[in-house]
PDB file of N, CA and C in Angstrom:
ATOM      1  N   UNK A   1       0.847  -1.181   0.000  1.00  0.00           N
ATOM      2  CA  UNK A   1       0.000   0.000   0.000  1.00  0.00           C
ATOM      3  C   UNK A   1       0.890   1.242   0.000  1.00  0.00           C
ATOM      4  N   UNK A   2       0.932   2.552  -0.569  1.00  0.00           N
ATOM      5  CA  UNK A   2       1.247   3.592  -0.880  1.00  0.00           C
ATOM      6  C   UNK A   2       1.048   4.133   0.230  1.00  0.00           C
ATOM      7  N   UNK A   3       2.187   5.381   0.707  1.00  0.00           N
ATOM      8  CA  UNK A   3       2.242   6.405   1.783  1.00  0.00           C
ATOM      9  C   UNK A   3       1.112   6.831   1.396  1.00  0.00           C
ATOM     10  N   UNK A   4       0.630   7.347   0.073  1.00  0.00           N
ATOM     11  CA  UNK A   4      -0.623   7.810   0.286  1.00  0.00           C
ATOM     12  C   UNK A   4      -1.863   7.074   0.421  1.00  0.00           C
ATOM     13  N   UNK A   5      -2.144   6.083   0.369  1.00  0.00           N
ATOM     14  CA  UNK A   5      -3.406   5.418   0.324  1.00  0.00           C
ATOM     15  C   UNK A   5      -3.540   5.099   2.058  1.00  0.00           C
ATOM     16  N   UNK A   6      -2.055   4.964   2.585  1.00  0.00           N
ATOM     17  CA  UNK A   6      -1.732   4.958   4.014  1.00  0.00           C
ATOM     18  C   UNK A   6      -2.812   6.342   4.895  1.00  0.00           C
ATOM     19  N   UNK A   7      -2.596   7.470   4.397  1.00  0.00           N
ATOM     20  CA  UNK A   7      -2.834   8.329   5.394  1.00  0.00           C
ATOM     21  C   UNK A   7      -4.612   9.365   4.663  1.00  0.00           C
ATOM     22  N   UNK A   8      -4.928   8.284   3.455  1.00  0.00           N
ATOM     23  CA  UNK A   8      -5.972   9.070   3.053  1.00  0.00           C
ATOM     24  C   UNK A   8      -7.059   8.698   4.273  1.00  0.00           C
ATOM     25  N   UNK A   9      -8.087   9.899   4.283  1.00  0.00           N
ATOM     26  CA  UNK A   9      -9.415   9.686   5.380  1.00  0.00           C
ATOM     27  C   UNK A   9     -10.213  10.474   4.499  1.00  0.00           C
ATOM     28  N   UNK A  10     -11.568  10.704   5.216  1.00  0.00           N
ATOM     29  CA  UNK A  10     -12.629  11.296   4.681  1.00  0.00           C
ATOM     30  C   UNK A  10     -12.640  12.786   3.641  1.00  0.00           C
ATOM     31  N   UNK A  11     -11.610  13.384   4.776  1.00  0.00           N
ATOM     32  CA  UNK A  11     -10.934  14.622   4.776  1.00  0.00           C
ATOM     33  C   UNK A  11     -10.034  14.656   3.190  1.00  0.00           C
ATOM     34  N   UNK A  12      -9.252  14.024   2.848  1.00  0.00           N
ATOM     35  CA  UNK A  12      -9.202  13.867   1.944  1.00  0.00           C
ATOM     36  C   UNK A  12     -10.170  14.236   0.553  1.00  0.00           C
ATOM     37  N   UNK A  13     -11.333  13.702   1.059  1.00  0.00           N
ATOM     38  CA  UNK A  13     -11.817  13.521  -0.132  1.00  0.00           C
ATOM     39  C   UNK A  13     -13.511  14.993  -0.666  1.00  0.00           C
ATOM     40  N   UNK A  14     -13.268  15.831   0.716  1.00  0.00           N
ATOM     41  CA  UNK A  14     -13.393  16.855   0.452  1.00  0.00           C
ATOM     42  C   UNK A  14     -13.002  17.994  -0.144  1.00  0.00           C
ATOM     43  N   UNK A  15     -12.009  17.633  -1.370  1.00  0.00           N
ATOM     44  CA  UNK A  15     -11.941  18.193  -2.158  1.00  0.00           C
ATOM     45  C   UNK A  15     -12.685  18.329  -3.472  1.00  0.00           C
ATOM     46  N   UNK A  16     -13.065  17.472  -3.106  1.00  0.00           N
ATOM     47  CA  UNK A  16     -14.458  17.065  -4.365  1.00  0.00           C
ATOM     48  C   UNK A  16     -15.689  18.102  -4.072  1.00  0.00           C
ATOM     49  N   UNK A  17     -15.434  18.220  -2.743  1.00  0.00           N
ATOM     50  CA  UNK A  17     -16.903  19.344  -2.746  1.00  0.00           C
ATOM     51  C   UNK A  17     -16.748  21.110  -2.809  1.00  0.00           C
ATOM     52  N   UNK A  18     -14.912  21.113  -2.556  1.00  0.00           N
ATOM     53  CA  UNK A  18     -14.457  22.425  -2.897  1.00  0.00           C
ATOM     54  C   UNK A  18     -14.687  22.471  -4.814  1.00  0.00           C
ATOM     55  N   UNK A  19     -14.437  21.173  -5.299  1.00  0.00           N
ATOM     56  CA  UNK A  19     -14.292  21.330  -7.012  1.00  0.00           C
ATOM     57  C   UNK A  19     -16.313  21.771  -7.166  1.00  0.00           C
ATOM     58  N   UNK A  20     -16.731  21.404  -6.616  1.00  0.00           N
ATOM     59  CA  UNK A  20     -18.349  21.233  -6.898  1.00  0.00           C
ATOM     60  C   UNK A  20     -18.711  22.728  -6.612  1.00  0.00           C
ATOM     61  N   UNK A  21     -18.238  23.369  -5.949  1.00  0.00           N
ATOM     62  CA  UNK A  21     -18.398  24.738  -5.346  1.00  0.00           C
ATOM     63  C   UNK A  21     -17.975  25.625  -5.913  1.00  0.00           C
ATOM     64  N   UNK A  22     -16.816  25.607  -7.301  1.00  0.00           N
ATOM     65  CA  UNK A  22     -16.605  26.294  -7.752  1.00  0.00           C
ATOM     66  C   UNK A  22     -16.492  25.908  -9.067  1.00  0.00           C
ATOM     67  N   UNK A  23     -17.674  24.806  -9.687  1.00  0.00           N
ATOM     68  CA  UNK A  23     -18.051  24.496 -10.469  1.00  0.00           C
ATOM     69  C   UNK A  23     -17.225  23.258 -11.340  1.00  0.00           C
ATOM     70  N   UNK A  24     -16.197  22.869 -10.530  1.00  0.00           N
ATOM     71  CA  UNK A  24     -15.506  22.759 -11.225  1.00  0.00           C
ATOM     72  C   UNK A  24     -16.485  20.793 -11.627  1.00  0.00           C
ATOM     73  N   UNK A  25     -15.819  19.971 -12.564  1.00  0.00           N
ATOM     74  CA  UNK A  25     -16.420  18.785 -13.197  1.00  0.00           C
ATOM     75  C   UNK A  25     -14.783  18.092 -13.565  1.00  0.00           C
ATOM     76  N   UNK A  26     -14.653  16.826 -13.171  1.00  0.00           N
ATOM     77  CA  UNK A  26     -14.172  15.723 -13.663  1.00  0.00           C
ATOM     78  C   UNK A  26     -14.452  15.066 -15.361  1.00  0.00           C
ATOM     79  N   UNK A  27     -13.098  15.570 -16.020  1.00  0.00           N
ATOM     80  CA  UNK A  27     -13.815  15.184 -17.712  1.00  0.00           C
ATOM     81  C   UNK A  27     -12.749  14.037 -17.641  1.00  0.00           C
ATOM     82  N   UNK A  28     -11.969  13.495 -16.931  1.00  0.00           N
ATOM     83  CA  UNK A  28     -11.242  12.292 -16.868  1.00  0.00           C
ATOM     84  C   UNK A  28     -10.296  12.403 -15.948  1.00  0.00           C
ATOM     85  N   UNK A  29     -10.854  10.812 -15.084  1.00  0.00           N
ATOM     86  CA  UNK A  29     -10.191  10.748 -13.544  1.00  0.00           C
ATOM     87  C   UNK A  29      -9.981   8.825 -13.216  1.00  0.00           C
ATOM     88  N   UNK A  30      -8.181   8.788 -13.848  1.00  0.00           N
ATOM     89  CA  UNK A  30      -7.753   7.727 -13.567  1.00  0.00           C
ATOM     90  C   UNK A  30      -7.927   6.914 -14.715  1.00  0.00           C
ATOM     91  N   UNK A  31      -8.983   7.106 -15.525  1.00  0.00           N
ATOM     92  CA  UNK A  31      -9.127   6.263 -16.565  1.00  0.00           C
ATOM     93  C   UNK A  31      -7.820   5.574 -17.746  1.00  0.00           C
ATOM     94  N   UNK A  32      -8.095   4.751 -18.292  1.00  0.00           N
ATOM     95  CA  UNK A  32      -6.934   4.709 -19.404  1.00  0.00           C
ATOM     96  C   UNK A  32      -6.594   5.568 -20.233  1.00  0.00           C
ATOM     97  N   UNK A  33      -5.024   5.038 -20.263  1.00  0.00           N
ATOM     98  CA  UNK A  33      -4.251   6.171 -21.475  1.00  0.00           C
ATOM     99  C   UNK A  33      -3.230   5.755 -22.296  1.00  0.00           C
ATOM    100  N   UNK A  34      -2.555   6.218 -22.861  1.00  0.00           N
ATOM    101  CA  UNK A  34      -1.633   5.678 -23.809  1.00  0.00           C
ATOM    102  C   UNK A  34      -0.823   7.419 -24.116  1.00  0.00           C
ATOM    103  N   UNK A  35       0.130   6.832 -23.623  1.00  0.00           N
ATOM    104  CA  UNK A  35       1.360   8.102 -23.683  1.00  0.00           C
ATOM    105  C   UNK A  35       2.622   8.382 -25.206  1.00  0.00           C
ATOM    106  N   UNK A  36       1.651   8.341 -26.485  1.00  0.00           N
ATOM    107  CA  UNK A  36       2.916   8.139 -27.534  1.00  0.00           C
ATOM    108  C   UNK A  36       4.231   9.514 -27.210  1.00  0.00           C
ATOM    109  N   UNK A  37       4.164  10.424 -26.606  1.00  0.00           N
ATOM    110  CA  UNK A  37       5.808  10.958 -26.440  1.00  0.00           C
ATOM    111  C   UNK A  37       5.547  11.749 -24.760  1.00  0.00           C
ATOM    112  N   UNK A  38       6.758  11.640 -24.379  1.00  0.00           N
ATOM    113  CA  UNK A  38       6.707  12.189 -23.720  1.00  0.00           C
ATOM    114  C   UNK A  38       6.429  11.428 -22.007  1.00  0.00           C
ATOM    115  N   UNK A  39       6.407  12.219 -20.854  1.00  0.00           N
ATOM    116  CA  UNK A  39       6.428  11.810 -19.897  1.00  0.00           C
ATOM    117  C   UNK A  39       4.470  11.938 -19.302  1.00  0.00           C
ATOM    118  N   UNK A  40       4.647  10.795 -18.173  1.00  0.00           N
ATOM    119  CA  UNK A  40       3.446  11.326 -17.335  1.00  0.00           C
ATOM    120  C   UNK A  40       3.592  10.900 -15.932  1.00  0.00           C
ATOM    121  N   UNK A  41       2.333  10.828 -15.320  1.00  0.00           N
ATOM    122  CA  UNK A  41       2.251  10.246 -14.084  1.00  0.00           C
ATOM    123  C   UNK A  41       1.205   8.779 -14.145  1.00  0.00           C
ATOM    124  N   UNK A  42       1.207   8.157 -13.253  1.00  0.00           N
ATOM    125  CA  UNK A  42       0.657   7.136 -13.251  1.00  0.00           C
ATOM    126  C   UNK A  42      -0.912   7.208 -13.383  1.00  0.00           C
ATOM    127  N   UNK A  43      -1.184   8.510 -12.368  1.00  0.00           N
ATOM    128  CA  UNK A  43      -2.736   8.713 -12.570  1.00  0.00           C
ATOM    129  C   UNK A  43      -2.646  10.103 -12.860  1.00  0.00           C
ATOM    130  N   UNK A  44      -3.753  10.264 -14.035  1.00  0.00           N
ATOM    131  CA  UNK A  44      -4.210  11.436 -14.399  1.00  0.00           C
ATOM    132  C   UNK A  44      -5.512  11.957 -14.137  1.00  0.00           C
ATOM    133  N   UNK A  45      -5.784  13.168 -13.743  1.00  0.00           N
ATOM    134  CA  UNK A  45      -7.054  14.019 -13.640  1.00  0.00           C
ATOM    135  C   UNK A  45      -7.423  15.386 -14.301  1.00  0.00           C
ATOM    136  N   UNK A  46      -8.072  15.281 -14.945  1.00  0.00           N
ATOM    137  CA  UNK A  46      -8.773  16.492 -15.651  1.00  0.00           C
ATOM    138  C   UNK A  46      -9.918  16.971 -15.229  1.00  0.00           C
ATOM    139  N   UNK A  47      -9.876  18.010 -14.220  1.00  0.00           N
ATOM    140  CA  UNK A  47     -11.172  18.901 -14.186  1.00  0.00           C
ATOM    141  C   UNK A  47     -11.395  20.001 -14.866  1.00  0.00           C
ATOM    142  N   UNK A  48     -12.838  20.169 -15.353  1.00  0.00           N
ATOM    143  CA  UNK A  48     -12.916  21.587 -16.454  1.00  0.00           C
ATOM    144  C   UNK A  48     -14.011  22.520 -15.090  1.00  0.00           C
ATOM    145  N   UNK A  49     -13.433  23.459 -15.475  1.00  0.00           N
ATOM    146  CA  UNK A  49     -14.027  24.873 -14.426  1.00  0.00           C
ATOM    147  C   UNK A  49     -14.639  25.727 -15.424  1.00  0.00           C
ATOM    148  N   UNK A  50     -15.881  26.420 -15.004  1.00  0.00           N
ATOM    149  CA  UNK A  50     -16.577  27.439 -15.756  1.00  0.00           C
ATOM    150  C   UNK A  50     -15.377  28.592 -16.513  1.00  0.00           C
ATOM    151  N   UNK A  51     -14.298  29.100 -16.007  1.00  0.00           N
ATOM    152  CA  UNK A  51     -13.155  29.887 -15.949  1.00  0.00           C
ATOM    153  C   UNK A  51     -11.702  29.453 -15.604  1.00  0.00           C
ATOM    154  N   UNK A  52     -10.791  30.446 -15.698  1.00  0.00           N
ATOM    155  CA  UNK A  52     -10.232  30.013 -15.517  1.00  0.00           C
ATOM    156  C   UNK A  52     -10.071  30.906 -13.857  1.00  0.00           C
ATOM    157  N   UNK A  53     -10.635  31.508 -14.017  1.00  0.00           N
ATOM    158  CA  UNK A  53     -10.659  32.374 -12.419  1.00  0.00           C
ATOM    159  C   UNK A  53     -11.360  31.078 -11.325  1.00  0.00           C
ATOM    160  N   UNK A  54     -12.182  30.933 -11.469  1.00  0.00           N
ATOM    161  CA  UNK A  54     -12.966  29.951 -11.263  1.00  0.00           C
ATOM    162  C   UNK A  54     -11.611  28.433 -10.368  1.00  0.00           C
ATOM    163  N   UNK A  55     -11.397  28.268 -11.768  1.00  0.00           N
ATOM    164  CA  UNK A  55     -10.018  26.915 -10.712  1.00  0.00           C
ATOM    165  C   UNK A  55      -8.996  27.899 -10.227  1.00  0.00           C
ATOM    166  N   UNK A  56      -9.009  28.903 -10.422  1.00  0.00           N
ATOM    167  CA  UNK A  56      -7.621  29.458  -9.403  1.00  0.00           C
ATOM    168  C   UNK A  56      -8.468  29.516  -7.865  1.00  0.00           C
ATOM    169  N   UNK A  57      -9.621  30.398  -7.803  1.00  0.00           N
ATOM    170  CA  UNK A  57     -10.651  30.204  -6.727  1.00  0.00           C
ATOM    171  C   UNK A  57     -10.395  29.277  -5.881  1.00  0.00           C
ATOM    172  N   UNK A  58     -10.716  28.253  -6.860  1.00  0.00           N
ATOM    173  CA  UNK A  58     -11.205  26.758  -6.026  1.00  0.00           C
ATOM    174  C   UNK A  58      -9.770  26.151  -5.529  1.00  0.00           C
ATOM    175  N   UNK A  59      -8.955  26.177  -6.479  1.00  0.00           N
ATOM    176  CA  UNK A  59      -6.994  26.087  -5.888  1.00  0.00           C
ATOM    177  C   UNK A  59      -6.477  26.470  -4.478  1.00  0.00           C
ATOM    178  N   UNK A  60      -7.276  27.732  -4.316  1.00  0.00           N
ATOM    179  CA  UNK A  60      -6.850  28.656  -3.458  1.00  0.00           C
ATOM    180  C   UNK A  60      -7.910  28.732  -2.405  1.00  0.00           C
ATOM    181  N   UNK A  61      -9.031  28.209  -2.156  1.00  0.00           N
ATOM    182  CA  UNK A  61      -9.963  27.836  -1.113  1.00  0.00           C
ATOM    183  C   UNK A  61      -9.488  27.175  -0.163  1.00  0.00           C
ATOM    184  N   UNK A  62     -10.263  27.415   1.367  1.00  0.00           N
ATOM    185  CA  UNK A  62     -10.105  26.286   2.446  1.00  0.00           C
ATOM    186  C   UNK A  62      -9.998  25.480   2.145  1.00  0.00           C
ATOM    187  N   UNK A  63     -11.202  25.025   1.765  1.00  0.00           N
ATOM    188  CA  UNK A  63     -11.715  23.070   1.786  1.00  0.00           C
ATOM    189  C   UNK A  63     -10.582  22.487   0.973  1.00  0.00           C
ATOM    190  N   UNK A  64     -10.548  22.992  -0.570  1.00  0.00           N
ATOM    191  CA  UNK A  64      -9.324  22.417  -1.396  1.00  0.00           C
ATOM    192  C   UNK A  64      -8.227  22.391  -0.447  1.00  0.00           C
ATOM    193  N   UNK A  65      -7.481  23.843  -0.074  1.00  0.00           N
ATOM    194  CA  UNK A  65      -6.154  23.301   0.835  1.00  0.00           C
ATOM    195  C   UNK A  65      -6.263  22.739   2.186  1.00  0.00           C
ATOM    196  N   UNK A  66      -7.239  22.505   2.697  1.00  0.00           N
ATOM    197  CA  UNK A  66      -7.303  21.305   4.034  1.00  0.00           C
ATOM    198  C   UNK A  66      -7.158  20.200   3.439  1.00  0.00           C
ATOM    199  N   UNK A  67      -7.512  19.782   2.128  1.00  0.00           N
ATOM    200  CA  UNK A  67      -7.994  18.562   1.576  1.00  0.00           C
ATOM    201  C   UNK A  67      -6.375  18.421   1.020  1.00  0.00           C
ATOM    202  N   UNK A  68      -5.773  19.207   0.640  1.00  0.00           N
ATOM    203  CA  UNK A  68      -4.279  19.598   0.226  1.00  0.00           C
ATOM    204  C   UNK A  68      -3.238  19.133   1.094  1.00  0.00           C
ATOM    205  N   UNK A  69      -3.044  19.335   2.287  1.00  0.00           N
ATOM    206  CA  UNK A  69      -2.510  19.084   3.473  1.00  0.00           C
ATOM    207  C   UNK A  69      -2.301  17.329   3.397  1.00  0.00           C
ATOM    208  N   UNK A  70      -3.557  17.129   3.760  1.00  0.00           N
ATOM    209  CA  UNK A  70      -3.135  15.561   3.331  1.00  0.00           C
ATOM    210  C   UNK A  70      -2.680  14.836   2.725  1.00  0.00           C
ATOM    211  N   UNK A  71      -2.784  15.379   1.059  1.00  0.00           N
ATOM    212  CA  UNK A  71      -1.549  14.513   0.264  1.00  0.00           C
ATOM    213  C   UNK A  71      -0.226  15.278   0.170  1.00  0.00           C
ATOM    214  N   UNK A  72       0.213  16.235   1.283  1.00  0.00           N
ATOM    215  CA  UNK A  72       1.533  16.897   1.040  1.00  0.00           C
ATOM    216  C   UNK A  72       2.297  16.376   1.526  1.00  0.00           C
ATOM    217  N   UNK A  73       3.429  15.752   0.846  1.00  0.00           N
ATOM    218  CA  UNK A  73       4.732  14.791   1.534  1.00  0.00           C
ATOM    219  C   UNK A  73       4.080  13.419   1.174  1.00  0.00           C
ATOM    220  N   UNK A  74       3.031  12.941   0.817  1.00  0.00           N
ATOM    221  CA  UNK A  74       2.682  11.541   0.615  1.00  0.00           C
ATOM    222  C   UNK A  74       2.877  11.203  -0.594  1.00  0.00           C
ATOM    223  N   UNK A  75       3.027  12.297  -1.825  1.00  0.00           N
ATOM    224  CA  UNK A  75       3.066  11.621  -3.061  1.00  0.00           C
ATOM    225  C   UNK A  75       3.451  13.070  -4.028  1.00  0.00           C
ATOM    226  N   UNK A  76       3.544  12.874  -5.365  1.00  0.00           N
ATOM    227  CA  UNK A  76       4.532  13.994  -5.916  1.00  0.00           C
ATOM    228  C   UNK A  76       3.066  14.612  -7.179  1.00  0.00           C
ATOM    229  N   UNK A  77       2.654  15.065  -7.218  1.00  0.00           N
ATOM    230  CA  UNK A  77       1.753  15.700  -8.242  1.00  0.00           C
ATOM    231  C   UNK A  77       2.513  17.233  -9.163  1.00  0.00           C
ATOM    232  N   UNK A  78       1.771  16.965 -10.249  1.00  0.00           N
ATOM    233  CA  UNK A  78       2.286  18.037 -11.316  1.00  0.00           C
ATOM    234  C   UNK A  78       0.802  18.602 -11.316  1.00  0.00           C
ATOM    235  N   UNK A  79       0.178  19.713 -10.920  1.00  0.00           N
ATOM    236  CA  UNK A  79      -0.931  20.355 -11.104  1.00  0.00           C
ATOM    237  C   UNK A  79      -0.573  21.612 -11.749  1.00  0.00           C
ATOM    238  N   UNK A  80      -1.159  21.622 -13.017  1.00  0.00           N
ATOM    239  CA  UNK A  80      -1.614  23.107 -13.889  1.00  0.00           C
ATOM    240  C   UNK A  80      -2.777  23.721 -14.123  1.00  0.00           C
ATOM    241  N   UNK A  81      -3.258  25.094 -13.852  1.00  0.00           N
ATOM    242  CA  UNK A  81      -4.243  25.318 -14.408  1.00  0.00           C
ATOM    243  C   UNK A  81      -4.016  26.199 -15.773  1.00  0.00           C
ATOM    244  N   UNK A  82      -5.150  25.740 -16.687  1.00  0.00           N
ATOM    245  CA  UNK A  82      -4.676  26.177 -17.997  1.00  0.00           C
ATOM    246  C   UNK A  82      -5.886  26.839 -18.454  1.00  0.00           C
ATOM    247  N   UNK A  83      -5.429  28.433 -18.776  1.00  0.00           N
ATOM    248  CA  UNK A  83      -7.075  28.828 -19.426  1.00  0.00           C
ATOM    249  C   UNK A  83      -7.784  27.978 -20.805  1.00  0.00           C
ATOM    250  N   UNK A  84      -9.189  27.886 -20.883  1.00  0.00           N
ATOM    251  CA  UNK A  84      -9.602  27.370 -21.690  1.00  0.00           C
ATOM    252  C   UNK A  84      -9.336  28.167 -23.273  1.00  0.00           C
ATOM    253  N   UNK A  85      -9.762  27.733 -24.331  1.00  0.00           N
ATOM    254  CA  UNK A  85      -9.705  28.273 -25.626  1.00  0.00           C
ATOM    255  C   UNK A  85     -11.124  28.375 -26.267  1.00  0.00           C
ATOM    256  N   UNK A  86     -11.325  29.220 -26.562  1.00  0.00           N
ATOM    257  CA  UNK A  86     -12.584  29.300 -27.260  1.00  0.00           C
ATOM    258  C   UNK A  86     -12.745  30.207 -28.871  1.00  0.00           C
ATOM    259  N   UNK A  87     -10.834  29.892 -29.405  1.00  0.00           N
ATOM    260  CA  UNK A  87     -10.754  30.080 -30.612  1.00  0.00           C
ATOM    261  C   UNK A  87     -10.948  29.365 -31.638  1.00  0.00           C
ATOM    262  N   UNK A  88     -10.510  29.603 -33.311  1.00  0.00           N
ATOM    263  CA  UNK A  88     -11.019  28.845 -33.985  1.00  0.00           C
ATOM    264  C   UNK A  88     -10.644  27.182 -34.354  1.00  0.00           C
ATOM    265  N   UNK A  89     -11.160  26.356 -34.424  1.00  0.00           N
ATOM    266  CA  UNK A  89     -11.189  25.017 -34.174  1.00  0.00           C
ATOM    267  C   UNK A  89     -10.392  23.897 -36.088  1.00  0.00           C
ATOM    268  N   UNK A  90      -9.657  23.276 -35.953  1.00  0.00           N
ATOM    269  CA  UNK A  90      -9.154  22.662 -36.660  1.00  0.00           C
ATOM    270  C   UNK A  90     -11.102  22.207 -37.548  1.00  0.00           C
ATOM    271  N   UNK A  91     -10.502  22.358 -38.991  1.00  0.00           N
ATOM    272  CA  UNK A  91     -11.416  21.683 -39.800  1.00  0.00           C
ATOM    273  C   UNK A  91     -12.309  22.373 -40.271  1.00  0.00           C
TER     274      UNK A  91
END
C-alpha cells in the first residue's frame, strides 16, 4: 500500500466538494491512457471549471487546501491550471 493510500481519510476527499463549489467537473479521472511521447504520471485528472478564475478560486480555497494538506509529503503531483480556448477550431 502507498504512503498515500496509508494516510488518506474522509478529509481527503473533500476536495471534491471544494471542485463542486466552484463548479468545477471531472472530464477524466484515472481512466486509461496511452502516452505516444513524452512523460506522465501514473494517474491522471482532468477537471474543467466554468473559468479560468474559477479553478484558481477553487486552488486557493479552504476546503481544497485542508484537503491539500493531506496529500503533502505523501506523493509527488504536477498540477496546472490552464485557461480554456474558445478560438477557432481545426477543420
Amino acid at each position: 500500500m502507498s504512503n498515500l493510500f496509508k494516510r488518506i481519510s474522509p478529509q481527503m476527499f473533500d476536495k471534491g466538494a471544494a471542485l463542486a463549489q466552484y463548479g468545477g467537473r471531472y472530464l477524466a479521472r484515472a481512466g486509461i491512457y496511452t502516452v505516444p511521447e513524452g512523460n506522465t504520471r501514473s494517474r491522471n485528472t482532468i477537471v474543467e471549471f466554468p473559468s479560468y478564475q474559477a479553478a484558481l478560486d477553487c486552488y486557493h480555497s479552504a476546503p481544497y487546501q485542508a484537503a491539500k494538506t493531506l496529500r503533502d509529503g505523501a506523493c509527488e503531483i504536477d498540477l496546472v491550471i490552464v485557461e480554456g480556448y474558445d478560438g477557432a477550431q481545426p477543420g
